[in-house]
Protein backbone atom coordinates (compact mmCIF):
# COMPACT_ATOMS: atom_id res chain seq x y z
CA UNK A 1 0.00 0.00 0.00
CA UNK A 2 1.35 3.47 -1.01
CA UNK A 3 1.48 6.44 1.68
CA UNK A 4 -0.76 9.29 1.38
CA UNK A 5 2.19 11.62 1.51
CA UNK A 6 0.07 14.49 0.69
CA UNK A 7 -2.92 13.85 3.08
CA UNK A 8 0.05 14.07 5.94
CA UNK A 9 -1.88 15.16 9.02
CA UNK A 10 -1.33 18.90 9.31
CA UNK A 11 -0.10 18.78 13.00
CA UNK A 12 2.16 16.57 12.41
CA UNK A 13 3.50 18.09 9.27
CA UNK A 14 3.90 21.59 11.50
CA UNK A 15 6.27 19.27 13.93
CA UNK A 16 8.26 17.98 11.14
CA UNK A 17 9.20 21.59 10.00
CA UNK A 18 10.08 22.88 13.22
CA UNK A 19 12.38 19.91 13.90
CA UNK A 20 14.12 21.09 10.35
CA UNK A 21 17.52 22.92 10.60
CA UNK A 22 19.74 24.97 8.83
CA UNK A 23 21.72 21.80 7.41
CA UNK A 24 18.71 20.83 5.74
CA UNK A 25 17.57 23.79 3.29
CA UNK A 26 17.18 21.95 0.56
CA UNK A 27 14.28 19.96 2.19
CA UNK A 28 12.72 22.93 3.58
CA UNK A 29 12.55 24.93 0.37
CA UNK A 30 11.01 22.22 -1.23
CA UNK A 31 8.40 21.65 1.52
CA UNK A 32 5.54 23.06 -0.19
CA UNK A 33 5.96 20.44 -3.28
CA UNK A 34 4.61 17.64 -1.00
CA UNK A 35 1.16 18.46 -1.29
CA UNK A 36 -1.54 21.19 -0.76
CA UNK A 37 -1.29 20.69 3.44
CA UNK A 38 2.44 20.95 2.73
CA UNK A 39 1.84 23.76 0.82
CA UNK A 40 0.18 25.04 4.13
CA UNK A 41 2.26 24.65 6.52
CA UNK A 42 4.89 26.38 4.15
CA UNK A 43 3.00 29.57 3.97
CA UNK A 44 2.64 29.66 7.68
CA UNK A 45 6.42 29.53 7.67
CA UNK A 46 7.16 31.65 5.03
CA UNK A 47 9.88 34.29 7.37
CA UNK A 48 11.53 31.01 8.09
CA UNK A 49 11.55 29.77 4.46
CA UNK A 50 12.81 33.28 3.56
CA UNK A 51 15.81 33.03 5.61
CA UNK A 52 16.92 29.54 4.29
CA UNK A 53 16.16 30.81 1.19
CA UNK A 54 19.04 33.58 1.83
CA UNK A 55 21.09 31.38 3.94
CA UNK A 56 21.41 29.32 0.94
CA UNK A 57 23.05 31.97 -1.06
CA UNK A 58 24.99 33.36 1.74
CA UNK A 59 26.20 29.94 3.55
CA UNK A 60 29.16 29.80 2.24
CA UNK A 61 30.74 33.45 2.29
CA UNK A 62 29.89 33.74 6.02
CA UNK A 63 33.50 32.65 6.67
CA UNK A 64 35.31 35.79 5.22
CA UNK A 65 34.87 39.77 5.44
CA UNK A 66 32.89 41.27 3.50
CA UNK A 67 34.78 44.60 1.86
CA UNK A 68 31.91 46.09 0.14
CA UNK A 69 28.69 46.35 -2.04
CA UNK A 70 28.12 47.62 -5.64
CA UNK A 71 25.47 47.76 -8.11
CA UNK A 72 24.17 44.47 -6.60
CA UNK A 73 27.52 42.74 -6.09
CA UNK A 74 29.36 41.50 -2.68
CA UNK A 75 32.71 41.75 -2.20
CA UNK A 76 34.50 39.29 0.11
CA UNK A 77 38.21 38.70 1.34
CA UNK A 78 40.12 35.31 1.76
CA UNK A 79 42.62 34.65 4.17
CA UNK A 80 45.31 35.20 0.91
CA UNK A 81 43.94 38.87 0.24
CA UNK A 82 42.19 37.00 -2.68
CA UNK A 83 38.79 38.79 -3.48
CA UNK A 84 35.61 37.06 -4.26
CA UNK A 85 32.58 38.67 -5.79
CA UNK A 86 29.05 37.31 -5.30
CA UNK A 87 25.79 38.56 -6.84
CA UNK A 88 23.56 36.47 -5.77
CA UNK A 89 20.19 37.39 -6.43
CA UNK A 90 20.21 37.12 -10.24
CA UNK A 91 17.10 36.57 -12.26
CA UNK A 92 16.55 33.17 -13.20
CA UNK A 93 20.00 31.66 -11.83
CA UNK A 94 20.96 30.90 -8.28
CA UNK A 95 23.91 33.69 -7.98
CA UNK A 96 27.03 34.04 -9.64
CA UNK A 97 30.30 34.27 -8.26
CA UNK A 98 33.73 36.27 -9.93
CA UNK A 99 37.21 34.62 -8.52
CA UNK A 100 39.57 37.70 -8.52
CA UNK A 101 43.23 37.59 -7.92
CA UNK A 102 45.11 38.36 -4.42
CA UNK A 103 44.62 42.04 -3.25
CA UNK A 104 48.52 42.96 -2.92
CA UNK A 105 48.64 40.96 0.34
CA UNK A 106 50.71 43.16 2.77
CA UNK A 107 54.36 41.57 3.44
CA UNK A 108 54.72 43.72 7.24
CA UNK A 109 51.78 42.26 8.74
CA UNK A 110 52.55 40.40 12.06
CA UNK A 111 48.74 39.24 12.21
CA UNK A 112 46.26 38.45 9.59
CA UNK A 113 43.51 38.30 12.00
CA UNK A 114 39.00 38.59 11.01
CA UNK A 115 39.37 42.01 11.85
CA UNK A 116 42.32 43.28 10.00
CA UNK A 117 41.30 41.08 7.21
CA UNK A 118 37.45 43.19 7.61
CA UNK A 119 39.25 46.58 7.45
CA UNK A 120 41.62 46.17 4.93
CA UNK A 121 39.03 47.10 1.79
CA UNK A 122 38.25 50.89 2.69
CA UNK A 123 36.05 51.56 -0.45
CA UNK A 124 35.00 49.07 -3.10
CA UNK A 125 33.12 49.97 -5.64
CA UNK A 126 31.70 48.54 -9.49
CA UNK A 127 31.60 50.91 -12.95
CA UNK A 128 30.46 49.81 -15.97
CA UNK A 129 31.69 52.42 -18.51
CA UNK A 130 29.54 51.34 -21.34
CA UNK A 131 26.31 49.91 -19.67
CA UNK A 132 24.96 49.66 -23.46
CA UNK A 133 27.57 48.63 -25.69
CA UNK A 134 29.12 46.19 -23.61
CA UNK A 135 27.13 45.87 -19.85
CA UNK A 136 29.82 42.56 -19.18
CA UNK A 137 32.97 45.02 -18.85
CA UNK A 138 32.99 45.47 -15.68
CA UNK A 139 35.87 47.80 -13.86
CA UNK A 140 36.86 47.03 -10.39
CA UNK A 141 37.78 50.02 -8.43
CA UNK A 142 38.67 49.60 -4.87
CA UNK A 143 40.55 51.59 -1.92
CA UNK A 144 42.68 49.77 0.40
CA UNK A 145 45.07 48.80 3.20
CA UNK A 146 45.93 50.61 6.11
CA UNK A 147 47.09 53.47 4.02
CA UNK A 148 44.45 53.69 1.38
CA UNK A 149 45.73 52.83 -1.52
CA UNK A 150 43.80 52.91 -4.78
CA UNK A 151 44.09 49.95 -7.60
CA UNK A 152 41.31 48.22 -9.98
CA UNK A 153 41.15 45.31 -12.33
CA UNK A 154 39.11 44.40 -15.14
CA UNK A 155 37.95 40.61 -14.95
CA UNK A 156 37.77 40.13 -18.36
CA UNK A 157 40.88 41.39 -19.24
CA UNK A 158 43.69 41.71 -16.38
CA UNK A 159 44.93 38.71 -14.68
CA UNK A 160 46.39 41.29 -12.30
CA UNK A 161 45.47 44.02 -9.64
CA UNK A 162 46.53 47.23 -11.37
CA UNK A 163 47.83 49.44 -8.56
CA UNK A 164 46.99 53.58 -9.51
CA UNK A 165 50.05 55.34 -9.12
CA UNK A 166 50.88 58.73 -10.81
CA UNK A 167 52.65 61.98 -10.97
CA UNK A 168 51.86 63.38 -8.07
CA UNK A 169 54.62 63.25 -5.32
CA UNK A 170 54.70 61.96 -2.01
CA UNK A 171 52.37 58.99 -1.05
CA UNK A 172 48.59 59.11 -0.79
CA UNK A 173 46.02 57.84 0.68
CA UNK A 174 42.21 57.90 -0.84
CA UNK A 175 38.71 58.61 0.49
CA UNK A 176 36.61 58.30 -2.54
CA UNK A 177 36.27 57.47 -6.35
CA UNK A 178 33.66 58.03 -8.50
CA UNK A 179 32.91 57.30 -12.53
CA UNK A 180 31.87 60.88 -14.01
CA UNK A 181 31.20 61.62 -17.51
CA UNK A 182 33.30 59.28 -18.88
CA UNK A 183 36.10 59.57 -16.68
CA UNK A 184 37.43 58.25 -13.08
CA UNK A 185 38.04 60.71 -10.27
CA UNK A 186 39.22 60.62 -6.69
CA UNK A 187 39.49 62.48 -3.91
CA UNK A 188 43.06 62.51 -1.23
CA UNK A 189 42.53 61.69 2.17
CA UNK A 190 44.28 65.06 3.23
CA UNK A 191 41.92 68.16 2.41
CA UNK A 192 40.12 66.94 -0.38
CA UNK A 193 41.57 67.12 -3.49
CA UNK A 194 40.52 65.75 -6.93
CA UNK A 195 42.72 64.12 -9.19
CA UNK A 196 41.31 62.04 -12.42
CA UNK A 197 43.12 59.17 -13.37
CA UNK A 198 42.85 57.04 -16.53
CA UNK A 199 42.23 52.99 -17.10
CA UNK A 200 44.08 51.68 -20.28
CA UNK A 201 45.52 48.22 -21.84
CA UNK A 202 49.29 50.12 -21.43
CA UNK A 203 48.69 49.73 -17.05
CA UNK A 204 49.67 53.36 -16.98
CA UNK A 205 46.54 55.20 -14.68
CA UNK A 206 48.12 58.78 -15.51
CA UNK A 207 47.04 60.23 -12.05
CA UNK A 208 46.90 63.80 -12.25
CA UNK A 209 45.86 66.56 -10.04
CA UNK A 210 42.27 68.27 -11.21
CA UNK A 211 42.34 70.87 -8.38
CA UNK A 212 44.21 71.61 -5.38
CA UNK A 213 43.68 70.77 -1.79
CA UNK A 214 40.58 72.58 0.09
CA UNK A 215 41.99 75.07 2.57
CA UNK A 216 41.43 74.12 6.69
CA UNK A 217 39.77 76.56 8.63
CA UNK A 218 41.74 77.96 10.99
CA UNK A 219 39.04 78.16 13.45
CA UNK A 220 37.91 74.72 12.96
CA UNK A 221 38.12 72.42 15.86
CA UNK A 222 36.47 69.30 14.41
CA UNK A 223 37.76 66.26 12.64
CA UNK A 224 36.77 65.38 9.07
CA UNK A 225 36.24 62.14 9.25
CA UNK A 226 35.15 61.18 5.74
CA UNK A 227 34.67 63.11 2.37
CA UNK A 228 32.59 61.53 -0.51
CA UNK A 229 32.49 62.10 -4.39
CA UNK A 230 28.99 62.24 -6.04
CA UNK A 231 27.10 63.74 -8.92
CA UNK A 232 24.18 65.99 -8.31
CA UNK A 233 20.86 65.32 -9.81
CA UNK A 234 21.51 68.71 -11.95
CA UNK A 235 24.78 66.67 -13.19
CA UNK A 236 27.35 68.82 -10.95
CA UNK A 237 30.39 67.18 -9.53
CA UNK A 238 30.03 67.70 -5.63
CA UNK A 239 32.02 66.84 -2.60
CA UNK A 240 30.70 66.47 1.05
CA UNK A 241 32.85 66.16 4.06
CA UNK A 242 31.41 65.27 7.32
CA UNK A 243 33.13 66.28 10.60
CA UNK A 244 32.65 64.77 14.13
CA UNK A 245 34.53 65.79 17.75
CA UNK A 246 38.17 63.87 18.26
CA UNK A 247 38.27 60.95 20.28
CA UNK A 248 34.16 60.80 19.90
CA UNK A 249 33.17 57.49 17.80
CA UNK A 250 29.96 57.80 15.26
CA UNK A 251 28.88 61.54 16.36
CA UNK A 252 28.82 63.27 13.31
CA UNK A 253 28.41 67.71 14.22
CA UNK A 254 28.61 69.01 10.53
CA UNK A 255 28.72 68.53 6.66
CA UNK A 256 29.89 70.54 4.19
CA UNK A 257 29.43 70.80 0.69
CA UNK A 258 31.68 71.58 -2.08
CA UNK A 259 30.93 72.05 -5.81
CA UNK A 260 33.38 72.00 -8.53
CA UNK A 261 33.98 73.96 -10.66
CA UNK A 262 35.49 73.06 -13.81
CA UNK A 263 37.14 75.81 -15.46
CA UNK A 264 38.77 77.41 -12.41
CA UNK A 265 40.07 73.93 -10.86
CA UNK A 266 38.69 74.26 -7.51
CA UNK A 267 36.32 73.41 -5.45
CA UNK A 268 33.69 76.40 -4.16
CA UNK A 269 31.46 75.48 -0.84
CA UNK A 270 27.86 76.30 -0.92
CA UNK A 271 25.39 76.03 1.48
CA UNK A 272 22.37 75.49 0.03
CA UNK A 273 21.50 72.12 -2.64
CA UNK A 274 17.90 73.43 -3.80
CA UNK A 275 15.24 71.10 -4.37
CA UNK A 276 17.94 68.31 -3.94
CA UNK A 277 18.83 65.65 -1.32
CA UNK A 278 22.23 63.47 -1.21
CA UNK A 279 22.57 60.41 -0.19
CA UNK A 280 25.89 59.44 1.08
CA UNK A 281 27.64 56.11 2.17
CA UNK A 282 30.60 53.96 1.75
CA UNK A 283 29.10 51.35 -1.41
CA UNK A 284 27.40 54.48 -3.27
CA UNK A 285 26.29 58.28 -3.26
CA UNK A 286 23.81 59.49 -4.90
CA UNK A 287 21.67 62.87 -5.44
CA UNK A 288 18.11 62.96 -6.00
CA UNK A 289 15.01 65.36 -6.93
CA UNK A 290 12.67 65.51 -3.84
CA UNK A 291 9.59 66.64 -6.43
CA UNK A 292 10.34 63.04 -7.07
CA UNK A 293 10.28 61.62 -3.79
CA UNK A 294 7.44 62.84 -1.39
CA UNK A 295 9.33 60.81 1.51
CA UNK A 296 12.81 62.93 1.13
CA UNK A 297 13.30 66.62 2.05
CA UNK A 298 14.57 68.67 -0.40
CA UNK A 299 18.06 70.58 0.90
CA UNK A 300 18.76 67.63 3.25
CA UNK A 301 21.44 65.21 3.25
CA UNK A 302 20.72 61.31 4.41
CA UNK A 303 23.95 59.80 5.35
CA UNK A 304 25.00 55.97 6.74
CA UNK A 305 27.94 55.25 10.04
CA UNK A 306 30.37 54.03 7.28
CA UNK A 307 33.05 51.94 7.88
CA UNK A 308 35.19 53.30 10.69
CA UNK A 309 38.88 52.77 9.54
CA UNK A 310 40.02 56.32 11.74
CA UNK A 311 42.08 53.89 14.23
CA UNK A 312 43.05 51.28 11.13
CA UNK A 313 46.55 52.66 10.70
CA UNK A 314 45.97 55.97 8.25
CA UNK A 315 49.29 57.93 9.14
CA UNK A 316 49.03 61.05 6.96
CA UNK A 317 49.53 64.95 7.94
């Protein structure tokens, strides 16, 4: 006599999913196939269906650091500085992953501990140039190591990390990069400077200085703790600092705004963004029209506790 799998008594069916663990998600996503009491007792479960369904995807990156999100993709770090990206919630497939060579793995480190490992990507961030004509050349930008360094690879061309050095003496450390109008920009840790820099077959990134460094205020007695790059709604090239009190963690007292401009090679503060609101954090920044958005306020600026990397090692004047 066959069993009436799918007339499974209801009760019992509810103890039979509660008894089910992580270990065993492929059973429990395919719990409501048994039947329409199955089917049931699924739907009653659905935020713990939900959760193997992501645990699935996520299971086996919950090992390693992850360094950063970008247009959809996660960025993770191995034990060997080798970086992994993950996008796993792709239509019709069950993720995709991108193997990327070692992260010029630091040859002075006593220690290669979780948290070192978790700090050492500053800024990582996805551009694809050419979204139209070619949306699989992607370009791999990232900021890293204890003194912010700024390299990028192309997966479907370099084999290497391409490390973005230039003209400009001394060494520097990074806070930002951004793709605009057809060319890659960052900004310097110290004062906020902008300097474009070039991606080409020859490995030579051509940094060069677009404008000079933003004065300090004499009578400034906070701490900029972070400056990001992003494009206004109106298409204008800002840059916002935020400031907090030394030696006080995740209070942030002021933001200021920058716009450049172009033809004069500096940077001008203003103090007033219109009918616009920024959005800042460490994966992406972006600008939007509030006439567009009844929730945001227009003039305002919405930002996230990045990444705190203040006490990571950054030695710079």
């Amino acid at each position: 006599m066959d069993a009436d799998w799918a007339g499974f008594l209801k009760h019992l069916l509810d103890l039979v999913f509660e008894k089910m663990e992580l270990e065993q998600i492929t059973d429990c996503l395919g719990f409501d196939s048994g039947g329409l009491s199955w089917h049931h007792v699924a739907m009653e479960n659905r935020s713990k269906l939900i959760k193997l369904n992501r645990h699935q995807y996520f299971l086996h990156i919950y090992d390693r650091p992850i360094g950063g999100s970008s247009e959809g993709w996660l960025a993770t770090l191995g034990k060997n500085y080798a970086v992994t990206l993950y996008k796993p919630f792709m239509e019709n497939r069950g993720g995709i992953a991108i193997h990327l060579p070692p992260l010029f793995p630091p040859i002075d480190v006593l220690e290669e501990n979780d948290e070192y490992l978790e700090y050492y990507i500053f800024k990582f961030t996805i551009f694809t140039p050419d979204p139209i004509a070619n949306s699989n050349d992607l370009v791999i930008v990232v900021i890293f190591g204890v003194s912010r360094q700024l390299a990028y690879i192309r997966p479907n061309k370099d084999i290497t990390w391409t490390g973005v050095l230039g003209n400009v003496p001394g060494k520097i450390a990074f806070d930002d990069v951004l793709y605009y109008k057809d060319q890659f920009y960052t900004l310097t840790y110290v004062r906020g400077q902008l300097a474009s820099f070039n991606i080409t077959d020859s490995f030579e990134s051509n940094l060069k200085a677009v404008t000079g460094k933003i004065p300090k205020d004499p009578e400034e007695k906070l701490f900029c703790c972070k400056k990001y790059l992003v494009e206004s709604y109106g298409g204008e090239l800002l840059q916002v600092q935020r400031y907090r009190e030394f030696n006080v963690d995740h209070v942030t007292r002021k933001l200021r705004v920058f716009k450049l401009c172009f033809d004069r090679s500096r940077w001008i503060e203003i103090k007033d963004i219109g009918e616009k609101a920024l959005f800042l954090g460490d994966n992406t920044s972006v600008s939007v029209k509030t006439s567009n958005f009844v929730e945001c306020q227009k003039n305002c600026i919405y930002f996230t506790d990045d990444k705190d990397t203040t006490g990571f090692g950054i030695r710079v004047p």
